[in-house]
PDB file of N, CA and C in Angstrom:
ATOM      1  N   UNK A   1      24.304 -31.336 -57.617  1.00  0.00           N
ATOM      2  CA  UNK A   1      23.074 -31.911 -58.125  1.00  0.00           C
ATOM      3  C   UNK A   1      21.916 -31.408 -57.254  1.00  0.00           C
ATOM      4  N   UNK A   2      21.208 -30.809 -58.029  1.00  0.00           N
ATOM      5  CA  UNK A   2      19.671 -30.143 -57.516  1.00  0.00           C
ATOM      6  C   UNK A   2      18.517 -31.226 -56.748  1.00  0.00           C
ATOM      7  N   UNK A   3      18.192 -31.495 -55.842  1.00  0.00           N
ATOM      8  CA  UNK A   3      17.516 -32.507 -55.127  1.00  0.00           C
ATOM      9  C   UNK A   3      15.620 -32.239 -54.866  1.00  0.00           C
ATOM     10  N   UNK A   4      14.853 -32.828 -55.543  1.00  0.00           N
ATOM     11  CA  UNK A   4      13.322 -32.293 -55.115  1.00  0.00           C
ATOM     12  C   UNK A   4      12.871 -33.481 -54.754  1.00  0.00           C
ATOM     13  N   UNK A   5      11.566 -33.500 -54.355  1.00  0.00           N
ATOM     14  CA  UNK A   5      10.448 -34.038 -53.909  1.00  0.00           C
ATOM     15  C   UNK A   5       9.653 -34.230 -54.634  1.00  0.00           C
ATOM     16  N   UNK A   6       9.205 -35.681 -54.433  1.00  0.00           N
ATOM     17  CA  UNK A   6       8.491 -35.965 -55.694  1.00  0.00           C
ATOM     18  C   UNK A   6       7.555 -37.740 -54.821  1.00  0.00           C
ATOM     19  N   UNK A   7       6.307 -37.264 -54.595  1.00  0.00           N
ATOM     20  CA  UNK A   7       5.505 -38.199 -54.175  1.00  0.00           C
ATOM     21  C   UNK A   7       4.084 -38.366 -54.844  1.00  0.00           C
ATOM     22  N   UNK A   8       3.477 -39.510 -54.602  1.00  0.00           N
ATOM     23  CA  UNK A   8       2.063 -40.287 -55.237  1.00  0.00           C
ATOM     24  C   UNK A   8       1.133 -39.678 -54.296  1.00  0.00           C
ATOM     25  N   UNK A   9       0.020 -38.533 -54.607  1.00  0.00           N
ATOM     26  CA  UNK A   9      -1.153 -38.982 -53.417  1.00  0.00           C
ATOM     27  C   UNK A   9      -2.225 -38.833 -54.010  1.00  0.00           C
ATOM     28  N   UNK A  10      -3.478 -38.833 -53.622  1.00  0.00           N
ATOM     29  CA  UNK A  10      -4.494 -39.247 -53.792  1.00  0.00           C
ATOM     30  C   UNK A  10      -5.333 -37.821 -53.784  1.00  0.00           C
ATOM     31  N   UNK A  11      -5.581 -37.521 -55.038  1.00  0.00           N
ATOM     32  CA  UNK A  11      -6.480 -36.414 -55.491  1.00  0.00           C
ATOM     33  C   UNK A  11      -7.801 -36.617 -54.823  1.00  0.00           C
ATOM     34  N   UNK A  12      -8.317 -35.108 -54.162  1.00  0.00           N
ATOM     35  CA  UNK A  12     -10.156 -35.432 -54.015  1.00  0.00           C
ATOM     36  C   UNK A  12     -10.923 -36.154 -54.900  1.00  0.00           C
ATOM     37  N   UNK A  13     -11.003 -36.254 -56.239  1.00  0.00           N
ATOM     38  CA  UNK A  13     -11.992 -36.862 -56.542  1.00  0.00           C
ATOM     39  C   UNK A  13     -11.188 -38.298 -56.719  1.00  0.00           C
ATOM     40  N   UNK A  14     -10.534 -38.515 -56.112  1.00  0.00           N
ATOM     41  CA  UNK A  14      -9.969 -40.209 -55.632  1.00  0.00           C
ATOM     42  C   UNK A  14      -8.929 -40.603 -56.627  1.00  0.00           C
ATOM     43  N   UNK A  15      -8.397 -40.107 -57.626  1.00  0.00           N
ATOM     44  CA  UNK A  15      -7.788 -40.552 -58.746  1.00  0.00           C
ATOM     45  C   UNK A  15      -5.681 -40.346 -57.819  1.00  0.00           C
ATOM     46  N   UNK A  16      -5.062 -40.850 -58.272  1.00  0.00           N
ATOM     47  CA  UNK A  16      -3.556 -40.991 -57.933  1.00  0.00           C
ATOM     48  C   UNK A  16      -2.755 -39.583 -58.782  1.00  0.00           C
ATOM     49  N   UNK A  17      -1.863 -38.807 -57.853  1.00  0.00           N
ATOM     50  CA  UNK A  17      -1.442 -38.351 -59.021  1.00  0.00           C
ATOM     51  C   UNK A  17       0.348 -38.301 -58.282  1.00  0.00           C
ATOM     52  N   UNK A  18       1.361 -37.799 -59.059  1.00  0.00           N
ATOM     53  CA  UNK A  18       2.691 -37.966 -58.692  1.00  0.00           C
ATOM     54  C   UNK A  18       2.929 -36.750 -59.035  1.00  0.00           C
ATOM     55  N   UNK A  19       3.659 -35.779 -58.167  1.00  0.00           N
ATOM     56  CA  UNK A  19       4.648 -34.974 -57.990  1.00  0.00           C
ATOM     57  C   UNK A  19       5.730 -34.401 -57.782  1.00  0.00           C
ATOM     58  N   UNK A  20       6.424 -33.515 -58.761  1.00  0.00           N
ATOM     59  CA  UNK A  20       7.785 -33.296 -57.921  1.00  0.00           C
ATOM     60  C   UNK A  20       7.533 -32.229 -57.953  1.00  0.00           C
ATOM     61  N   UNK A  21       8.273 -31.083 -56.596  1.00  0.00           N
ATOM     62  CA  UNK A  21       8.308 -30.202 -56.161  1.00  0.00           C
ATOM     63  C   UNK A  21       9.058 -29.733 -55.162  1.00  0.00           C
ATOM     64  N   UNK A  22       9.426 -28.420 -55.162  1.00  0.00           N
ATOM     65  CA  UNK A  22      10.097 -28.002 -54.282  1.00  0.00           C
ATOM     66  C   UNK A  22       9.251 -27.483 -52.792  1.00  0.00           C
ATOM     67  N   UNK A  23       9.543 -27.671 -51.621  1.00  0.00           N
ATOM     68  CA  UNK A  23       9.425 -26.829 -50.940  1.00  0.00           C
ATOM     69  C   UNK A  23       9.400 -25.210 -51.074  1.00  0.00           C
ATOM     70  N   UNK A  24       8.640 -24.685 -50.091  1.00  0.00           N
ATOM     71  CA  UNK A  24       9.066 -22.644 -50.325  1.00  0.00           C
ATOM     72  C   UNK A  24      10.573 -22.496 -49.853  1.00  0.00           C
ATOM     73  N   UNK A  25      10.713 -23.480 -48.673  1.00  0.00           N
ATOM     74  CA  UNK A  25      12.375 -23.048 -48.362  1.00  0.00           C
ATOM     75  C   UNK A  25      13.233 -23.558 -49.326  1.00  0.00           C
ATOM     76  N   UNK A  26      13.184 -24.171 -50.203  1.00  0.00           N
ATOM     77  CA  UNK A  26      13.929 -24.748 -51.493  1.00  0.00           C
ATOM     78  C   UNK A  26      14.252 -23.287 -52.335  1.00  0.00           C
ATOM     79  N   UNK A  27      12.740 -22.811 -52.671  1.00  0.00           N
ATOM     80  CA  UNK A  27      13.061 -22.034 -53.616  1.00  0.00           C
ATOM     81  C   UNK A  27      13.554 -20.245 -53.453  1.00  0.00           C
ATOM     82  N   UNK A  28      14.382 -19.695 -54.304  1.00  0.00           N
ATOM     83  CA  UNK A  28      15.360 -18.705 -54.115  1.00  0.00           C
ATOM     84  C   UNK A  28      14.103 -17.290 -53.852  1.00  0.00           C
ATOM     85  N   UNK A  29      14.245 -16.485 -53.118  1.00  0.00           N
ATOM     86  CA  UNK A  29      13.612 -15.546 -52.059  1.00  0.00           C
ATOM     87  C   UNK A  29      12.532 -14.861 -53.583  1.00  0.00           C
ATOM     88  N   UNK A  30      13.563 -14.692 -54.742  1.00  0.00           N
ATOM     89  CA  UNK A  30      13.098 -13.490 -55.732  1.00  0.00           C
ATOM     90  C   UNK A  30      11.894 -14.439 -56.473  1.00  0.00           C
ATOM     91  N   UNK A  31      11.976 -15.627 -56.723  1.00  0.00           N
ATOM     92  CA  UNK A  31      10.929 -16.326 -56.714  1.00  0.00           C
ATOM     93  C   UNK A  31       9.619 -16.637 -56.787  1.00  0.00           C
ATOM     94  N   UNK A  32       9.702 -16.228 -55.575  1.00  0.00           N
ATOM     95  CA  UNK A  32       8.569 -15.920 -54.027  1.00  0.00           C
ATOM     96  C   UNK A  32       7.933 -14.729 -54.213  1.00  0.00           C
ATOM     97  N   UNK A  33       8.932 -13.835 -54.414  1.00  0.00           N
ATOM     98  CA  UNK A  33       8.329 -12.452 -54.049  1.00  0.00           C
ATOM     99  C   UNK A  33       7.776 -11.999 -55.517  1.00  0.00           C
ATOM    100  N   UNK A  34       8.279 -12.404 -56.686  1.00  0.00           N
ATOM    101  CA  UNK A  34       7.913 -12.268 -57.764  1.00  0.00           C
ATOM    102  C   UNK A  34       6.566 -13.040 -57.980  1.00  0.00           C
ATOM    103  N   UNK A  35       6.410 -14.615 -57.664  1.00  0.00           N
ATOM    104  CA  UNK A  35       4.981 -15.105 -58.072  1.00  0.00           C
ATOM    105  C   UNK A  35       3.850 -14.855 -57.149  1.00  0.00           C
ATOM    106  N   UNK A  36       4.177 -14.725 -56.271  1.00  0.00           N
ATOM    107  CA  UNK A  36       3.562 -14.937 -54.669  1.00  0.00           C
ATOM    108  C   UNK A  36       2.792 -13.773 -54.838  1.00  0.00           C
ATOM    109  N   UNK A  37       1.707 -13.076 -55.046  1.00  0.00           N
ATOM    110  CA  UNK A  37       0.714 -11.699 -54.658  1.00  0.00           C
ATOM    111  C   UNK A  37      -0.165 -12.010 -53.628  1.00  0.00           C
ATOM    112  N   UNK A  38      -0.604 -11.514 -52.466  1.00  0.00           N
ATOM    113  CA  UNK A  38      -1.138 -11.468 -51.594  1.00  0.00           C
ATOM    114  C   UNK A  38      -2.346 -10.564 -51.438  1.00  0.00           C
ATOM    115  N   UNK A  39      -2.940 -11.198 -50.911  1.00  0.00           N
ATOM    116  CA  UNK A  39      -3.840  -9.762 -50.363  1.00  0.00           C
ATOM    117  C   UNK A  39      -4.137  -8.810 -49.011  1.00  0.00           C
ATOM    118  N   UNK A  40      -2.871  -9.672 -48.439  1.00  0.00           N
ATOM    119  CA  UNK A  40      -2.813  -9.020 -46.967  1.00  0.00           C
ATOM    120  C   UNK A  40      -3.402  -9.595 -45.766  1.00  0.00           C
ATOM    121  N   UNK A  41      -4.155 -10.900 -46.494  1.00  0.00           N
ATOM    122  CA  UNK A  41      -4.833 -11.667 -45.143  1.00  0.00           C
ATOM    123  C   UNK A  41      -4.226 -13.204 -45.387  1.00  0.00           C
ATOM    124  N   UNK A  42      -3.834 -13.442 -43.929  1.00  0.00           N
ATOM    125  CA  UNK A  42      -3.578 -14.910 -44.317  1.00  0.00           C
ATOM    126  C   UNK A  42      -4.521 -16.251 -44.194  1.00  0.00           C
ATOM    127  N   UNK A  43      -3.802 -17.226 -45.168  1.00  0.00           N
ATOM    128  CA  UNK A  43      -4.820 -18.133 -45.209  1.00  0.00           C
ATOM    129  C   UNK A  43      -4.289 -19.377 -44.138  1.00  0.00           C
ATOM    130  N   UNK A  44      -5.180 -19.968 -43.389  1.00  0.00           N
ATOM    131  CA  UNK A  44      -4.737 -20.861 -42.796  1.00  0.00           C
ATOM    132  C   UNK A  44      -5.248 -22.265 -43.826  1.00  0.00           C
ATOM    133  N   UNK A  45      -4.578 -23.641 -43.680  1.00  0.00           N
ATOM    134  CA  UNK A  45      -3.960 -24.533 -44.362  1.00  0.00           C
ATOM    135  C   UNK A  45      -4.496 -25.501 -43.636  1.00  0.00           C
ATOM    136  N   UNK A  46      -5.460 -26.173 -43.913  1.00  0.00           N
ATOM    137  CA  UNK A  46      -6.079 -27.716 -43.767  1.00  0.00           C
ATOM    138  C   UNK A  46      -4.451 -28.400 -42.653  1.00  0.00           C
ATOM    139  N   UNK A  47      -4.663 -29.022 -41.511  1.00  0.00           N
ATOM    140  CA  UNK A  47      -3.596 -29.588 -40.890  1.00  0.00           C
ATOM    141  C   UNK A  47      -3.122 -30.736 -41.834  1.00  0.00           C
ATOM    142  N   UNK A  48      -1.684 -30.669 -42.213  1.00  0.00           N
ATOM    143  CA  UNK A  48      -0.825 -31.398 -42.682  1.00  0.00           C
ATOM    144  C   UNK A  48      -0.851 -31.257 -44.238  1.00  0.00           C
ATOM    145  N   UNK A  49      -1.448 -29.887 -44.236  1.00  0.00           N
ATOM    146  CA  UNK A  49      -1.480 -29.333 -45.701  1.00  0.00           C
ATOM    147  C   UNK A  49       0.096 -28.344 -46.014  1.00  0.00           C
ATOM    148  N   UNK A  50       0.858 -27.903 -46.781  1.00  0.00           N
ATOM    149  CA  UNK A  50       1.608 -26.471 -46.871  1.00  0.00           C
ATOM    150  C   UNK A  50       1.408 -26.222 -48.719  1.00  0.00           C
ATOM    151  N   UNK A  51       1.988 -25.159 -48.878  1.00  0.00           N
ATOM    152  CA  UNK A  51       2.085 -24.532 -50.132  1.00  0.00           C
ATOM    153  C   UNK A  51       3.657 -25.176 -50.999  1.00  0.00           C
ATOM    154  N   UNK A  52       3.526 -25.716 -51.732  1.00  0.00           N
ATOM    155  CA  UNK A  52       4.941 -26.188 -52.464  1.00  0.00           C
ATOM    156  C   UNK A  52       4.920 -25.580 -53.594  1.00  0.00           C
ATOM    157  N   UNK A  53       6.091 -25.936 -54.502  1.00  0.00           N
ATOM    158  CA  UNK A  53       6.260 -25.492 -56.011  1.00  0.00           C
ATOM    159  C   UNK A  53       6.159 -26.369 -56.714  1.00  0.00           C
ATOM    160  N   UNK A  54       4.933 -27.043 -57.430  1.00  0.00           N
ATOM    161  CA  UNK A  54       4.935 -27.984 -58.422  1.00  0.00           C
ATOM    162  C   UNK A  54       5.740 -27.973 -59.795  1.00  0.00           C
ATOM    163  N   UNK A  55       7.145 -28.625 -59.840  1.00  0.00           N
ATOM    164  CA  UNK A  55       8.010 -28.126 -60.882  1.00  0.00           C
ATOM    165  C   UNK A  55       7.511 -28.692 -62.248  1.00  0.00           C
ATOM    166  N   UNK A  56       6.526 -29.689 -62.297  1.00  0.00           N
ATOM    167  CA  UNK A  56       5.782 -30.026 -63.676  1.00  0.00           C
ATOM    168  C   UNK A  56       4.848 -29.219 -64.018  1.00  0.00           C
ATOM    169  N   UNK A  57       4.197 -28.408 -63.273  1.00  0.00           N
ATOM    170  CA  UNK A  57       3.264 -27.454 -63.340  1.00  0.00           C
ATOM    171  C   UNK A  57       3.489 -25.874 -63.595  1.00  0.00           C
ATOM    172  N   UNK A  58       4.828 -25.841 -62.768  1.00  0.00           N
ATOM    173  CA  UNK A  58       5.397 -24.571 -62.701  1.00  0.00           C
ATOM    174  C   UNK A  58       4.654 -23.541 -62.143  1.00  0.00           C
ATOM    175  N   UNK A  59       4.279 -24.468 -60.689  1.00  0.00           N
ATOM    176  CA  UNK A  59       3.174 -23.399 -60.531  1.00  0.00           C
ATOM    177  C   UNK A  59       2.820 -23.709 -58.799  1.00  0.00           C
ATOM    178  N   UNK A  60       2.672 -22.525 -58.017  1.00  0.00           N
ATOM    179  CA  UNK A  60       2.466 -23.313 -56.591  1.00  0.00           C
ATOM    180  C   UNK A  60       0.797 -23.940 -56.054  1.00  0.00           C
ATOM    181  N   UNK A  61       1.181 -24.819 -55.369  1.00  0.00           N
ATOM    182  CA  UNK A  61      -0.031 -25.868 -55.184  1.00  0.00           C
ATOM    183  C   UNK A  61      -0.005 -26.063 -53.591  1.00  0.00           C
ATOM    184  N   UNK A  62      -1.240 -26.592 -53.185  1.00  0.00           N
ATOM    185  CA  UNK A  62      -1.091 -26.924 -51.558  1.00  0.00           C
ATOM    186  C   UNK A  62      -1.187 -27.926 -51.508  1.00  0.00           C
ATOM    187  N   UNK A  63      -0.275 -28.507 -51.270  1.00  0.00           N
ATOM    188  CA  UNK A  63       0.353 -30.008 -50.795  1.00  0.00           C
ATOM    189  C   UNK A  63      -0.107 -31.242 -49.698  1.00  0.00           C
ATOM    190  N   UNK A  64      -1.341 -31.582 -49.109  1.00  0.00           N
ATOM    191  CA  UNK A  64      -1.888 -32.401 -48.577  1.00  0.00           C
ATOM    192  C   UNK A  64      -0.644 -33.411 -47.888  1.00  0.00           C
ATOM    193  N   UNK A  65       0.011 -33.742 -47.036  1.00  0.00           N
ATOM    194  CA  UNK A  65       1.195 -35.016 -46.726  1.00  0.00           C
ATOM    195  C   UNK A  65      -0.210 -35.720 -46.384  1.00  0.00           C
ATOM    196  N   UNK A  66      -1.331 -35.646 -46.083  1.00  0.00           N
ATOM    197  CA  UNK A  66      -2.037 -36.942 -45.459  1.00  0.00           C
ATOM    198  C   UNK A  66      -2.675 -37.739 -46.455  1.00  0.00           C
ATOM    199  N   UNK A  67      -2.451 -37.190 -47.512  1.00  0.00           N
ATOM    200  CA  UNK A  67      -3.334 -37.821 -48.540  1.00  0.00           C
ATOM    201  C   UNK A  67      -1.686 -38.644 -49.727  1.00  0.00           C
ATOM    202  N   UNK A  68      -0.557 -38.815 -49.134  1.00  0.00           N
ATOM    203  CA  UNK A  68       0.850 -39.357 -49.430  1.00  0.00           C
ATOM    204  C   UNK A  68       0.337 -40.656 -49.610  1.00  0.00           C
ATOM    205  N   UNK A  69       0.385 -41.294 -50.700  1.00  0.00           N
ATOM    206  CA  UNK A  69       0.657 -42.793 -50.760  1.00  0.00           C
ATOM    207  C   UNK A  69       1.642 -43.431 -51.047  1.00  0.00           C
ATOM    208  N   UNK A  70       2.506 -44.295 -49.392  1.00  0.00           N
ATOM    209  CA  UNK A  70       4.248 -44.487 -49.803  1.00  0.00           C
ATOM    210  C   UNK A  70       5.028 -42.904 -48.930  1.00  0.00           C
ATOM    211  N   UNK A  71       6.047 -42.775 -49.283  1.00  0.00           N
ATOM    212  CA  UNK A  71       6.820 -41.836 -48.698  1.00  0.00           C
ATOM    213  C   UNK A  71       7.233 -40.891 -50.040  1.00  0.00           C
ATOM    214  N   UNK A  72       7.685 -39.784 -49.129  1.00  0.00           N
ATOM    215  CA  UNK A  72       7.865 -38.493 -49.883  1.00  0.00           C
ATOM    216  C   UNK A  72       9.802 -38.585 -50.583  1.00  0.00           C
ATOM    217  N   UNK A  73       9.777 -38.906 -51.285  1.00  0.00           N
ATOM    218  CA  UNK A  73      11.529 -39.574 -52.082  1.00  0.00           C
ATOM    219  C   UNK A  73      12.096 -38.174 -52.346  1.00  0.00           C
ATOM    220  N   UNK A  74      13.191 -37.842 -52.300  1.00  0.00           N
ATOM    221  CA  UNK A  74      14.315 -36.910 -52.584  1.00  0.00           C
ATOM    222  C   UNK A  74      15.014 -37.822 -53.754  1.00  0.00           C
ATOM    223  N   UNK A  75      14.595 -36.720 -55.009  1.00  0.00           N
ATOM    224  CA  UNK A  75      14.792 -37.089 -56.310  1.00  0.00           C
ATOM    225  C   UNK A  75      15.711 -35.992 -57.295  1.00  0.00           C
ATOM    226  N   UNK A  76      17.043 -36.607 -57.664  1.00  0.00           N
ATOM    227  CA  UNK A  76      17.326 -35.415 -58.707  1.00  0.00           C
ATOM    228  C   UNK A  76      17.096 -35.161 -59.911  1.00  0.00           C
ATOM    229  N   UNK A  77      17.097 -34.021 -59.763  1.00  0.00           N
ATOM    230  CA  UNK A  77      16.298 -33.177 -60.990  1.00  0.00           C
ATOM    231  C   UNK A  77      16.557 -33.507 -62.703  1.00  0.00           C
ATOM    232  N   UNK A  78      17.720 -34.093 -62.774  1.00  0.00           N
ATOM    233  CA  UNK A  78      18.380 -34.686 -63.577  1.00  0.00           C
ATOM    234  C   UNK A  78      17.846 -35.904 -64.076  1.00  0.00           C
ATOM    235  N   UNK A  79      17.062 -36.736 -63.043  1.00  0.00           N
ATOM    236  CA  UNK A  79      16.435 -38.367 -63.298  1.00  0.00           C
ATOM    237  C   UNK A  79      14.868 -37.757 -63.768  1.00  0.00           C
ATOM    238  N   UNK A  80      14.726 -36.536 -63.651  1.00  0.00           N
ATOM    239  CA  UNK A  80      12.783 -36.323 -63.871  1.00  0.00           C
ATOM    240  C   UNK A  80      13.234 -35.460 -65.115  1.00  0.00           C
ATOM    241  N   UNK A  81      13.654 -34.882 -65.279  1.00  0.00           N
ATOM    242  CA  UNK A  81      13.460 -33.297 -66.309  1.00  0.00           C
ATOM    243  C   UNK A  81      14.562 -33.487 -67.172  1.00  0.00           C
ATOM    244  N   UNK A  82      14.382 -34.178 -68.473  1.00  0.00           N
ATOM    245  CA  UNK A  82      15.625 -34.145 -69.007  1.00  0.00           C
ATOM    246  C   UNK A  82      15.758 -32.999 -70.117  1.00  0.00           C
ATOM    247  N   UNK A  83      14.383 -32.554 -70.159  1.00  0.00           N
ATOM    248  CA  UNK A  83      13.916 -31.550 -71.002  1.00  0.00           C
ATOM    249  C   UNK A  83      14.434 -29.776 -70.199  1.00  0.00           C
ATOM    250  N   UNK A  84      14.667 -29.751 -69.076  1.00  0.00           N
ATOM    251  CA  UNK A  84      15.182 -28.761 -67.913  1.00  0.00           C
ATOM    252  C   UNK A  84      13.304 -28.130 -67.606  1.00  0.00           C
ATOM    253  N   UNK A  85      13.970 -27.245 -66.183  1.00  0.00           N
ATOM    254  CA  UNK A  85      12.539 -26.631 -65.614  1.00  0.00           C
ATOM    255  C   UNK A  85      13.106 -25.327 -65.639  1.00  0.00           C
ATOM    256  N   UNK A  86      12.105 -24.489 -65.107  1.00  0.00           N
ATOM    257  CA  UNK A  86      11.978 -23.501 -65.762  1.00  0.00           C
ATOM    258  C   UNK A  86      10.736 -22.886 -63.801  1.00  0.00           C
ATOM    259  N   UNK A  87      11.310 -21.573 -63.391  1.00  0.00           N
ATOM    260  CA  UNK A  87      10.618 -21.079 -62.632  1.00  0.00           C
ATOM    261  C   UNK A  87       9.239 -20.727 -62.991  1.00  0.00           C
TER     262      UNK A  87
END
């Protein structure tokens, strides 16, 4: 059973929103290298920010933990997506 992340936080313009997502170390290398284009400079990341995989979105997002309302739940994929996901 496939295990993600899936927490409540608090959008800039103040509204709640819920996510599930994978981590980058979750997801499989070809992935990565397939969505991921760069431009050769890196970006540094607001502290307690990282880059995740929003699996409702299908799409990667930067992830705020300080803006978490409640804790970050390990959820299977099976209880959210009965419809399946899709890279």
């Amino acid at each position: 059973m496939e295990l993600a992340n899936k927490a409540t936080f608090k959008k800039k313009d103040g509204s709640l929103r819920t996510m599930v997502f994978y981590n980058l170390d979750q997801l499989p290398k070809e992935v990565i290298q397939e969505r991921i284009k760069g431009s050769g400079t890196n970006r540094t990341l607001q502290e307690g920010s990282r880059v995740v995989y929003d699996l409702e979105a299908r799409d990667f997002r930067i992830f705020n933990e300080k803006t978490v309302i409640g804790k970050i739940q390990k959820v299977s994929l099976d209880e959210v997506f009965t419809g399946g996901y899709v890279f």
